[in-house]
PDB file of N, CA and C in Angstrom:
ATOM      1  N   UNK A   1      16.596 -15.861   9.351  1.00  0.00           N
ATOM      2  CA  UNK A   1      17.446 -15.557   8.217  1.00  0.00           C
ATOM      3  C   UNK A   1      18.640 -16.509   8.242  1.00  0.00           C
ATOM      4  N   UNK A   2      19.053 -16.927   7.203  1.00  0.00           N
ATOM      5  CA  UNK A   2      20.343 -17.655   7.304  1.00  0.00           C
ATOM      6  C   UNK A   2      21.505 -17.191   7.172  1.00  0.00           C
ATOM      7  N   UNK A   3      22.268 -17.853   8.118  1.00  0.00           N
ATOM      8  CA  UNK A   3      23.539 -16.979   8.174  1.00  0.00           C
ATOM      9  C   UNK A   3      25.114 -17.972   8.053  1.00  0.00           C
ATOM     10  N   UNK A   4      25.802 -17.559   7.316  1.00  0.00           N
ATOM     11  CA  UNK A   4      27.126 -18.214   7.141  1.00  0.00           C
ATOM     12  C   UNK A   4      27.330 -19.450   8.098  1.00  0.00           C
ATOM     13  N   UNK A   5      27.149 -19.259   9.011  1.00  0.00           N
ATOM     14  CA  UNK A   5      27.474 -19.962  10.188  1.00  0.00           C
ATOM     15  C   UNK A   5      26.237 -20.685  10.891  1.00  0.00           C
ATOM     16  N   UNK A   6      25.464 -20.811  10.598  1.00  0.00           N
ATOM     17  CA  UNK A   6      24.049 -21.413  10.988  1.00  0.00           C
ATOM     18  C   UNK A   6      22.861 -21.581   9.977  1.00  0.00           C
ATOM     19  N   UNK A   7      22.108 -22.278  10.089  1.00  0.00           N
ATOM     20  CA  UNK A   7      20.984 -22.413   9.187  1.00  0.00           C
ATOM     21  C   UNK A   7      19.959 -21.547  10.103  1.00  0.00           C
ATOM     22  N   UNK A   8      18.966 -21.079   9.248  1.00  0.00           N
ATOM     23  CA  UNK A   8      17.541 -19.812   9.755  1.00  0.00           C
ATOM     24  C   UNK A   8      16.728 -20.955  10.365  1.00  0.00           C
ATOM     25  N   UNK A   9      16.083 -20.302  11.652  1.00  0.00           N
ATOM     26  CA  UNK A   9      14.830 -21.146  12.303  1.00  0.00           C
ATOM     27  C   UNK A   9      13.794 -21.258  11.451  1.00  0.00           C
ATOM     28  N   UNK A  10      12.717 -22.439  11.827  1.00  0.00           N
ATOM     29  CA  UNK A  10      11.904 -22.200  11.471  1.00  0.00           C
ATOM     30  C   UNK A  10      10.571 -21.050  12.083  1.00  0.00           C
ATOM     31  N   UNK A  11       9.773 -20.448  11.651  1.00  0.00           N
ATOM     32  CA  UNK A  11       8.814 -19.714  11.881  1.00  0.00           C
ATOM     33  C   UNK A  11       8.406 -20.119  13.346  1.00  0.00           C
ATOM     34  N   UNK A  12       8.383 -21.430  13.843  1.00  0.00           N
ATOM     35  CA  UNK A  12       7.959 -22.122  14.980  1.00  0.00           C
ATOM     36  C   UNK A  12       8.237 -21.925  15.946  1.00  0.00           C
ATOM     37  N   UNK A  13      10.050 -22.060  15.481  1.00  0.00           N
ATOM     38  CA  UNK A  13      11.012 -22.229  16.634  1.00  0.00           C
ATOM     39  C   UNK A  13      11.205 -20.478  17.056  1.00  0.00           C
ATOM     40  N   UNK A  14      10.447 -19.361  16.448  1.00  0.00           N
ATOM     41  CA  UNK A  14      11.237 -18.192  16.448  1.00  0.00           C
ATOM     42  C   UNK A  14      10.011 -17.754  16.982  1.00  0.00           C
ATOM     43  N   UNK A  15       8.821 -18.400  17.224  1.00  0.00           N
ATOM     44  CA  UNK A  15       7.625 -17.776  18.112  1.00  0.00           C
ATOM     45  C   UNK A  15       8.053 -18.344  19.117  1.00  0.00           C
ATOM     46  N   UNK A  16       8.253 -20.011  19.092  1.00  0.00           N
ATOM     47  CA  UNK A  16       8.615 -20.552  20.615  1.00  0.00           C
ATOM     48  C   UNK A  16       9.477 -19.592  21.391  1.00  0.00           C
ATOM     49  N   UNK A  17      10.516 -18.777  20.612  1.00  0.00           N
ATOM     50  CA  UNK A  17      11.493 -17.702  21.261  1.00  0.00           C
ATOM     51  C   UNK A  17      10.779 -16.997  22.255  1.00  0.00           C
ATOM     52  N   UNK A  18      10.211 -16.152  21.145  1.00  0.00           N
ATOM     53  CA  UNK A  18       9.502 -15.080  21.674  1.00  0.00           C
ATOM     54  C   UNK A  18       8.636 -15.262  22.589  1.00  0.00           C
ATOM     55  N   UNK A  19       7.994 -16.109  22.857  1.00  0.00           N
ATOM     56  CA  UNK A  19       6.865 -16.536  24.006  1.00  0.00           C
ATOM     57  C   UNK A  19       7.905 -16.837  25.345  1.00  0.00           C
ATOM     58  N   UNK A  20       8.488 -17.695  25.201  1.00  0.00           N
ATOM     59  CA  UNK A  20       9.337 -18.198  26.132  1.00  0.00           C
ATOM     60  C   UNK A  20      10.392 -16.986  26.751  1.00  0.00           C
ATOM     61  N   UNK A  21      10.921 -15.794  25.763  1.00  0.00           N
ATOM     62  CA  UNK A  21      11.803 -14.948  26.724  1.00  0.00           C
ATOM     63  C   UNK A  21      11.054 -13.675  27.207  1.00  0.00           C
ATOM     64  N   UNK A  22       9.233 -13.433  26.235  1.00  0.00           N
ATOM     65  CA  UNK A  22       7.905 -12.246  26.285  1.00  0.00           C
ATOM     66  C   UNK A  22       8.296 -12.207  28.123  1.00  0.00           C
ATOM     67  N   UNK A  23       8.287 -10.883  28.323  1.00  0.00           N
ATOM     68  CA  UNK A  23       8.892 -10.073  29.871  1.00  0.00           C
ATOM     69  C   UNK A  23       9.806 -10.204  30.039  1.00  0.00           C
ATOM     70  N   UNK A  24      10.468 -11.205  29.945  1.00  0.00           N
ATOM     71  CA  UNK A  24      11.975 -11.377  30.665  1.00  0.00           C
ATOM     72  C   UNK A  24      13.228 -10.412  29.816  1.00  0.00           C
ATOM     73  N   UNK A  25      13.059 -10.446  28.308  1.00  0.00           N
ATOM     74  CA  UNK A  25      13.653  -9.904  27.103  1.00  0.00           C
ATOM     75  C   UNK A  25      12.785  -8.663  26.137  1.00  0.00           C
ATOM     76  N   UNK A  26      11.964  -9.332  25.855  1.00  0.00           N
ATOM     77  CA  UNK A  26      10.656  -8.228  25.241  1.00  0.00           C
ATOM     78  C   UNK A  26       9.667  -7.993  25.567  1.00  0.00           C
ATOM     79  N   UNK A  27       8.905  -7.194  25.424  1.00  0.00           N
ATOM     80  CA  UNK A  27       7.653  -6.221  25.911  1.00  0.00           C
ATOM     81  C   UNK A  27       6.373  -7.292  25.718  1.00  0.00           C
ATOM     82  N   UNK A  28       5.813  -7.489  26.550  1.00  0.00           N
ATOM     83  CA  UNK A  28       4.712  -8.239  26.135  1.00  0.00           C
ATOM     84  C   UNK A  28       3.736  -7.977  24.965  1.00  0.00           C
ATOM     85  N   UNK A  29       3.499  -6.484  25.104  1.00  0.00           N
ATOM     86  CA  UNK A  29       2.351  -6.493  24.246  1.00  0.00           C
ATOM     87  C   UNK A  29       2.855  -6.588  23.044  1.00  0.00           C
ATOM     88  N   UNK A  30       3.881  -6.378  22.358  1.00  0.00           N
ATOM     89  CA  UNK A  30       4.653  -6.559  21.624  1.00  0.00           C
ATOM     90  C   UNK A  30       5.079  -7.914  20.940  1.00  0.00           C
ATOM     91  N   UNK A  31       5.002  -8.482  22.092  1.00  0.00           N
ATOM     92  CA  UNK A  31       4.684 -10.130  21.444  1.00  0.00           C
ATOM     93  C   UNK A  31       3.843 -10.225  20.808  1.00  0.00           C
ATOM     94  N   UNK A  32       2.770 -10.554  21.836  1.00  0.00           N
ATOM     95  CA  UNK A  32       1.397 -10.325  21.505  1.00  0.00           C
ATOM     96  C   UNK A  32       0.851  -9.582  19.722  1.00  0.00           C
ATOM     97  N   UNK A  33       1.805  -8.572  19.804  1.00  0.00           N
ATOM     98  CA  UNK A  33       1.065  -7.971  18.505  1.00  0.00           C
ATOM     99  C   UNK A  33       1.861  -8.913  17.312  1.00  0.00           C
ATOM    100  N   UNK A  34       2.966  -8.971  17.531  1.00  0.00           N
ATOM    101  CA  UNK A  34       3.549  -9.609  16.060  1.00  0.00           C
ATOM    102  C   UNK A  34       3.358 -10.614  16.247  1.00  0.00           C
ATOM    103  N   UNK A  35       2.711 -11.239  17.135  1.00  0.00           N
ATOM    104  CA  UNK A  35       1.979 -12.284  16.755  1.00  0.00           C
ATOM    105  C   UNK A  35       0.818 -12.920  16.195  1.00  0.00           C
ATOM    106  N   UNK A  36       0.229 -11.739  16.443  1.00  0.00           N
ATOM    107  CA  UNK A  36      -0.929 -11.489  15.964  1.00  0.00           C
ATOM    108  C   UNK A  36      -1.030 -10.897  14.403  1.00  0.00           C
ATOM    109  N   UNK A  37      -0.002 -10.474  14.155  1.00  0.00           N
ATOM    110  CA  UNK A  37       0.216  -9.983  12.332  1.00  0.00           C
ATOM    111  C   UNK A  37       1.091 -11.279  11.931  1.00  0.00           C
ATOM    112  N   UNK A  38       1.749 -12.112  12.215  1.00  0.00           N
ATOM    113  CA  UNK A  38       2.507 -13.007  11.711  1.00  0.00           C
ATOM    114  C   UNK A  38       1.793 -13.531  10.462  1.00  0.00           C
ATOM    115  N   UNK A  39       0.461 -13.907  10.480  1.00  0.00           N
ATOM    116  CA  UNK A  39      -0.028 -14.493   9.119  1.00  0.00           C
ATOM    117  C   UNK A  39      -0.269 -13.683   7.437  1.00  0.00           C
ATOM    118  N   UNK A  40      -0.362 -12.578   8.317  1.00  0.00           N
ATOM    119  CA  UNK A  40       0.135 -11.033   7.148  1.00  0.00           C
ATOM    120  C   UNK A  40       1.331 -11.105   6.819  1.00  0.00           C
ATOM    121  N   UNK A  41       2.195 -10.632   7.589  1.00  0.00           N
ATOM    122  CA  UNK A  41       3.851 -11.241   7.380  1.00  0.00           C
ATOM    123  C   UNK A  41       4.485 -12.223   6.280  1.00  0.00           C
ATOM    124  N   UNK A  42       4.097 -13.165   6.294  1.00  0.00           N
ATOM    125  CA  UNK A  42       4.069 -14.808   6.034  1.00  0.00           C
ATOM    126  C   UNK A  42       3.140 -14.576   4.648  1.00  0.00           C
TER     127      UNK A  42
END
């Protein structure tokens, strides 16, 4: 989302997130799933 103070990621950069912090920050399977609906989403 874009915000006053920054421009919004792209879709890319906001899975790269999620993969890269999946256990450390969020639930794996949880990754896993919205990742798996992302093209529904979209």
């Amino acid at each position: 989302m874009v915000r006053p103070y920054k421009p919004a990621w792209p879709v890319e950069r906001a899975v790269e997130f999620l993969r890269e912090y999946t256990s450390k920050h969020f639930n794996q399977r949880l990754v896993v799933l919205i990742i798996e609906q992302l093209p529904a989403v979209l």
